[in-house]
N, C-alpha and C. Protein backbone atom coordinates (compact mmCIF):
# COMPACT_ATOMS: atom_id res chain seq x y z
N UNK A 1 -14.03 -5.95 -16.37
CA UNK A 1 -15.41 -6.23 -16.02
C UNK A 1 -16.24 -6.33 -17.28
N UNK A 2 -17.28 -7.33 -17.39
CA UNK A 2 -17.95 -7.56 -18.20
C UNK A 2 -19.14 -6.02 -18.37
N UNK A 3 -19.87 -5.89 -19.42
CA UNK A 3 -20.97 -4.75 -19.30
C UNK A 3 -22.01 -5.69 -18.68
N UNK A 4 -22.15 -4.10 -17.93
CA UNK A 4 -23.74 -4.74 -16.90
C UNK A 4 -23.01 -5.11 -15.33
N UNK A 5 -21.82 -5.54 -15.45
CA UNK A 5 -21.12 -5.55 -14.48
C UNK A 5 -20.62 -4.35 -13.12
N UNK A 6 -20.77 -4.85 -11.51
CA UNK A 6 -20.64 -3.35 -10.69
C UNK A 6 -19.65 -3.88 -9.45
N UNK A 7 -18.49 -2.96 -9.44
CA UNK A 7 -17.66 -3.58 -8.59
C UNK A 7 -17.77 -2.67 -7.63
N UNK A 8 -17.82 -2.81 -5.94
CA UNK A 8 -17.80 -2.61 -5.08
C UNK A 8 -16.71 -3.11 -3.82
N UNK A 9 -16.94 -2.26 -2.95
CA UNK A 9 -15.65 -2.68 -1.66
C UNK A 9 -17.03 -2.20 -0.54
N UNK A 10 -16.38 -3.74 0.33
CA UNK A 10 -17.66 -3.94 1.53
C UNK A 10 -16.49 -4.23 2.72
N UNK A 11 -16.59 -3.07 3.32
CA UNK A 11 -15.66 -3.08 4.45
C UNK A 11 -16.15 -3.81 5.45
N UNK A 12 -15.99 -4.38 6.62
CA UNK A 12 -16.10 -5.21 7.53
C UNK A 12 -14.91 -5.36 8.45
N UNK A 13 -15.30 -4.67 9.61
CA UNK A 13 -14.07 -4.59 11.02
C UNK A 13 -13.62 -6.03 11.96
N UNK A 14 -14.38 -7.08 10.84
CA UNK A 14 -14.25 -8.46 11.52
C UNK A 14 -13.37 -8.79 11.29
N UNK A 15 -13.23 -8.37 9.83
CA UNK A 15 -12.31 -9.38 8.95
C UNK A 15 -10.50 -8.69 9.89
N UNK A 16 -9.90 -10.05 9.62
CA UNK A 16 -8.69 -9.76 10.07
C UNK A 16 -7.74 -10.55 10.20
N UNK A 17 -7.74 -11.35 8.77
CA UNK A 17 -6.74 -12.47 8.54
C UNK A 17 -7.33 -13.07 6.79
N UNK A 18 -6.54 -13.60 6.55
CA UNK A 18 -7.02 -14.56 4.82
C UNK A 18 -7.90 -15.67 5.44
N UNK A 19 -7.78 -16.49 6.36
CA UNK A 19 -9.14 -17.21 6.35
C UNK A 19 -10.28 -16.44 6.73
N UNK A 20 -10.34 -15.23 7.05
CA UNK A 20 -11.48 -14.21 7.26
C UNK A 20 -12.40 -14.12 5.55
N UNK A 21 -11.21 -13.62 5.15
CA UNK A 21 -11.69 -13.21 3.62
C UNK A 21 -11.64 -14.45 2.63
N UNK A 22 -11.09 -15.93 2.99
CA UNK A 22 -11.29 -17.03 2.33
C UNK A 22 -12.68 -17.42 2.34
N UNK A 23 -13.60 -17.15 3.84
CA UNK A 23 -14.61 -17.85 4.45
C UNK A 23 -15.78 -16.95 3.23
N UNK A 24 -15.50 -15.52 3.24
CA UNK A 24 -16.22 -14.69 2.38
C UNK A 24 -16.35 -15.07 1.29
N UNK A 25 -14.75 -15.26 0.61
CA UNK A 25 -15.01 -15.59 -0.73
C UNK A 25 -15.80 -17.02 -1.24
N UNK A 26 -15.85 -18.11 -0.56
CA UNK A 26 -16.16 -18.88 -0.69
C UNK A 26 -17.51 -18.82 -0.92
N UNK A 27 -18.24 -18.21 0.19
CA UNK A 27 -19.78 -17.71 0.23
C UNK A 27 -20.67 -17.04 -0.97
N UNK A 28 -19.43 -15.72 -1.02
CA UNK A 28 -20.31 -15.10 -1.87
C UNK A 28 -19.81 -15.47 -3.53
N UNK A 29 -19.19 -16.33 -3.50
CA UNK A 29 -19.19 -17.17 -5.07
C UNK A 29 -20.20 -17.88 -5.42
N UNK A 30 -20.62 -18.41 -4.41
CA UNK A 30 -21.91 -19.10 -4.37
C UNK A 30 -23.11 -18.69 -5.04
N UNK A 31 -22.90 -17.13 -4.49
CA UNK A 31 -24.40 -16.47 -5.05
C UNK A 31 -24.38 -16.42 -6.53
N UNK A 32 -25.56 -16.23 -7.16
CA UNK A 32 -26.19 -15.92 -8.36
C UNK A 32 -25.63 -14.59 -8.65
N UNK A 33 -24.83 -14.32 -9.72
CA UNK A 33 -24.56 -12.75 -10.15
C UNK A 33 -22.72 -12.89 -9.67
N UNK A 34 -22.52 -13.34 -8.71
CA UNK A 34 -20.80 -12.09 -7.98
C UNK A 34 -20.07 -12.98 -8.97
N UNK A 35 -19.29 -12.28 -9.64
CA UNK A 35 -18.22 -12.55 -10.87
C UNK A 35 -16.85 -12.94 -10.03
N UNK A 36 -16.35 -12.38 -8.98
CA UNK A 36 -14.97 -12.24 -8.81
C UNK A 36 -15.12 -11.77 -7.13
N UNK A 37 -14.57 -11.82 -6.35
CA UNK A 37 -14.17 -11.77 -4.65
C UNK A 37 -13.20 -11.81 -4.29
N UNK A 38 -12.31 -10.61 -4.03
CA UNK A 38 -10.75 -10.29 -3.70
C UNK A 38 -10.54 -9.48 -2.48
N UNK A 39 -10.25 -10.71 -1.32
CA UNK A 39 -10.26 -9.90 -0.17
C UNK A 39 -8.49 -9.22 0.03
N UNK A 40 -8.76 -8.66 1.18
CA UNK A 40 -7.53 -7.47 1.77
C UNK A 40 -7.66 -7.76 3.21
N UNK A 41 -7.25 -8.73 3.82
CA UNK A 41 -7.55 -8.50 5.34
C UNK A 41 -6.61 -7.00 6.10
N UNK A 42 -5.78 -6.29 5.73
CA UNK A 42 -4.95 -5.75 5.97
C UNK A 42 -6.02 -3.95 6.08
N UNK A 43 -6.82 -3.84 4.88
CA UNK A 43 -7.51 -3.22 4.42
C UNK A 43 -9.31 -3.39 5.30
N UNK A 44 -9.01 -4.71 5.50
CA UNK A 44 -10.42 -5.02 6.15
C UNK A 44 -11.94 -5.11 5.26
N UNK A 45 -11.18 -5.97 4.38
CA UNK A 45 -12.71 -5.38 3.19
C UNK A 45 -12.24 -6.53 1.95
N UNK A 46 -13.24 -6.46 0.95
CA UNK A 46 -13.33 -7.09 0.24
C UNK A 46 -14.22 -6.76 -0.96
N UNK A 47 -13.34 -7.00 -2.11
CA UNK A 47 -13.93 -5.92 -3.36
C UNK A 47 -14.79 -6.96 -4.23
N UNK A 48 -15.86 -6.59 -4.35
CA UNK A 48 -17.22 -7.84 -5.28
C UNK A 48 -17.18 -7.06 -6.64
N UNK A 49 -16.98 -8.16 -7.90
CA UNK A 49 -17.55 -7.60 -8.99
C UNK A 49 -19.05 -8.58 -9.26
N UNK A 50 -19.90 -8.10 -9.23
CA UNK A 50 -21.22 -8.50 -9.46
C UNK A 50 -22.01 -7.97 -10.47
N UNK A 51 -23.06 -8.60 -10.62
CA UNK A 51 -24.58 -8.33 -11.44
C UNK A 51 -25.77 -9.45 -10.65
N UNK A 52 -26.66 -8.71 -11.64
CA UNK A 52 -28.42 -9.07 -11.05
C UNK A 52 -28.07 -10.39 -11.21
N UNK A 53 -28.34 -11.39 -10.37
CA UNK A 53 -29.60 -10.62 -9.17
C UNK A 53 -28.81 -10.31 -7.60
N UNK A 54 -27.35 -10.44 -8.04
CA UNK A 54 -26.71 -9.57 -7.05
C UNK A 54 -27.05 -8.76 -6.65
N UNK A 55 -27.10 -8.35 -5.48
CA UNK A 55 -27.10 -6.57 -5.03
C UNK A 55 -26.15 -6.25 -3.89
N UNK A 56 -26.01 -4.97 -3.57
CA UNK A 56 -25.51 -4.74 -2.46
C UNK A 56 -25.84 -5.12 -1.47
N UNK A 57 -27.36 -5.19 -1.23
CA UNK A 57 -28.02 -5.56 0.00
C UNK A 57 -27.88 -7.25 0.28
N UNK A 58 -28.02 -7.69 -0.71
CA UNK A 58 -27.80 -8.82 -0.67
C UNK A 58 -26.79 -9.62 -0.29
N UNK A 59 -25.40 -9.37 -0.75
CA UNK A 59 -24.08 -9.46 -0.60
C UNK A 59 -24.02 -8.94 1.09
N UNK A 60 -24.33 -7.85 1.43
CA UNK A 60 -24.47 -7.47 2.88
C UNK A 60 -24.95 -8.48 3.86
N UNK A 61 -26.32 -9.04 3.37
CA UNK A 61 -26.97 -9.99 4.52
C UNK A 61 -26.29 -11.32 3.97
N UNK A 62 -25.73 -11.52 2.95
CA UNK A 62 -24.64 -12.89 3.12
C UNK A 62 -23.72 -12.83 4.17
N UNK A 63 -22.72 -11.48 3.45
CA UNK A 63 -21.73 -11.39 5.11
C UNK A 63 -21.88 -11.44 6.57
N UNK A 64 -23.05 -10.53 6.62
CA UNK A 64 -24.03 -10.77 7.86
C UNK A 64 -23.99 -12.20 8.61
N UNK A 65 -24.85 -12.71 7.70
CA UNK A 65 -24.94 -14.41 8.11
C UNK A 65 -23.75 -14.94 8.42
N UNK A 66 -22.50 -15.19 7.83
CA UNK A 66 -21.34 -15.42 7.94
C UNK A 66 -20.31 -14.86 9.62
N UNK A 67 -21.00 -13.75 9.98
CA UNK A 67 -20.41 -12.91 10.82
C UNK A 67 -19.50 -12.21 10.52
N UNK A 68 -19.74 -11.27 9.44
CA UNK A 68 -19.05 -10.72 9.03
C UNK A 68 -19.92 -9.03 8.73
N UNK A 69 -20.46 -8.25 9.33
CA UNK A 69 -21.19 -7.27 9.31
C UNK A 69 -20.81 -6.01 8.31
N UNK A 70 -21.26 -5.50 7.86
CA UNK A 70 -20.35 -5.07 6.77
C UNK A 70 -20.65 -3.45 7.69
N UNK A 71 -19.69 -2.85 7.56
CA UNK A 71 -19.50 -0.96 7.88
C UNK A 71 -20.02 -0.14 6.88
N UNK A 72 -19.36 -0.15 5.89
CA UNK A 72 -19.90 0.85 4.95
C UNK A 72 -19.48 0.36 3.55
N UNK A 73 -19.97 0.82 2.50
CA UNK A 73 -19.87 -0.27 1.53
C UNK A 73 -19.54 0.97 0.04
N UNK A 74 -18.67 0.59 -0.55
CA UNK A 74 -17.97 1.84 -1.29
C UNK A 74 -17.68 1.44 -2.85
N UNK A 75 -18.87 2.46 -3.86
CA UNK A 75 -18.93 1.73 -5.15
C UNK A 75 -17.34 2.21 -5.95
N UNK A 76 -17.48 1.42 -7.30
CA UNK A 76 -16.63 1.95 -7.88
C UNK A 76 -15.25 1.15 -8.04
């Protein structure tokens, strides 16, 4: 990870296959800030390395939109 850089895991009980977590990654590459998007459908989640003007919240109401609701969201 670059400095300034914050990697997170955003669980989501939707997800439940690689085009689940393809549809994600695609999305949140898009945004301004997310460096990297490595889903786990197995795991149910998907780990963001990001920066500003990324945020958690943000990344959340992407998945959201997507239908993908996020559960609980786990730094580190």
């Amino acid at each position: 990870m670059a400095g300034g850089d914050t990697r997170a895991v955003f669980r989501a009980p939707d997800i439940s296959c690689d085009g689940c977590t393809n549809s994600i990654r695609v999305e949140l590459e898009d945004m301004d800030g997310v460096r990297s998007v490595l889903g786990d459908p197995e795991a149910k989640s998907v780990q963001v390395v990001y920066s500003a003007p990324a945020s958690v919240d943000s990344i959340k109401a992407a998945m959201d939109d997507i239908g993908f609701p996020v559960a609980s969201v786990e730094a580190g």
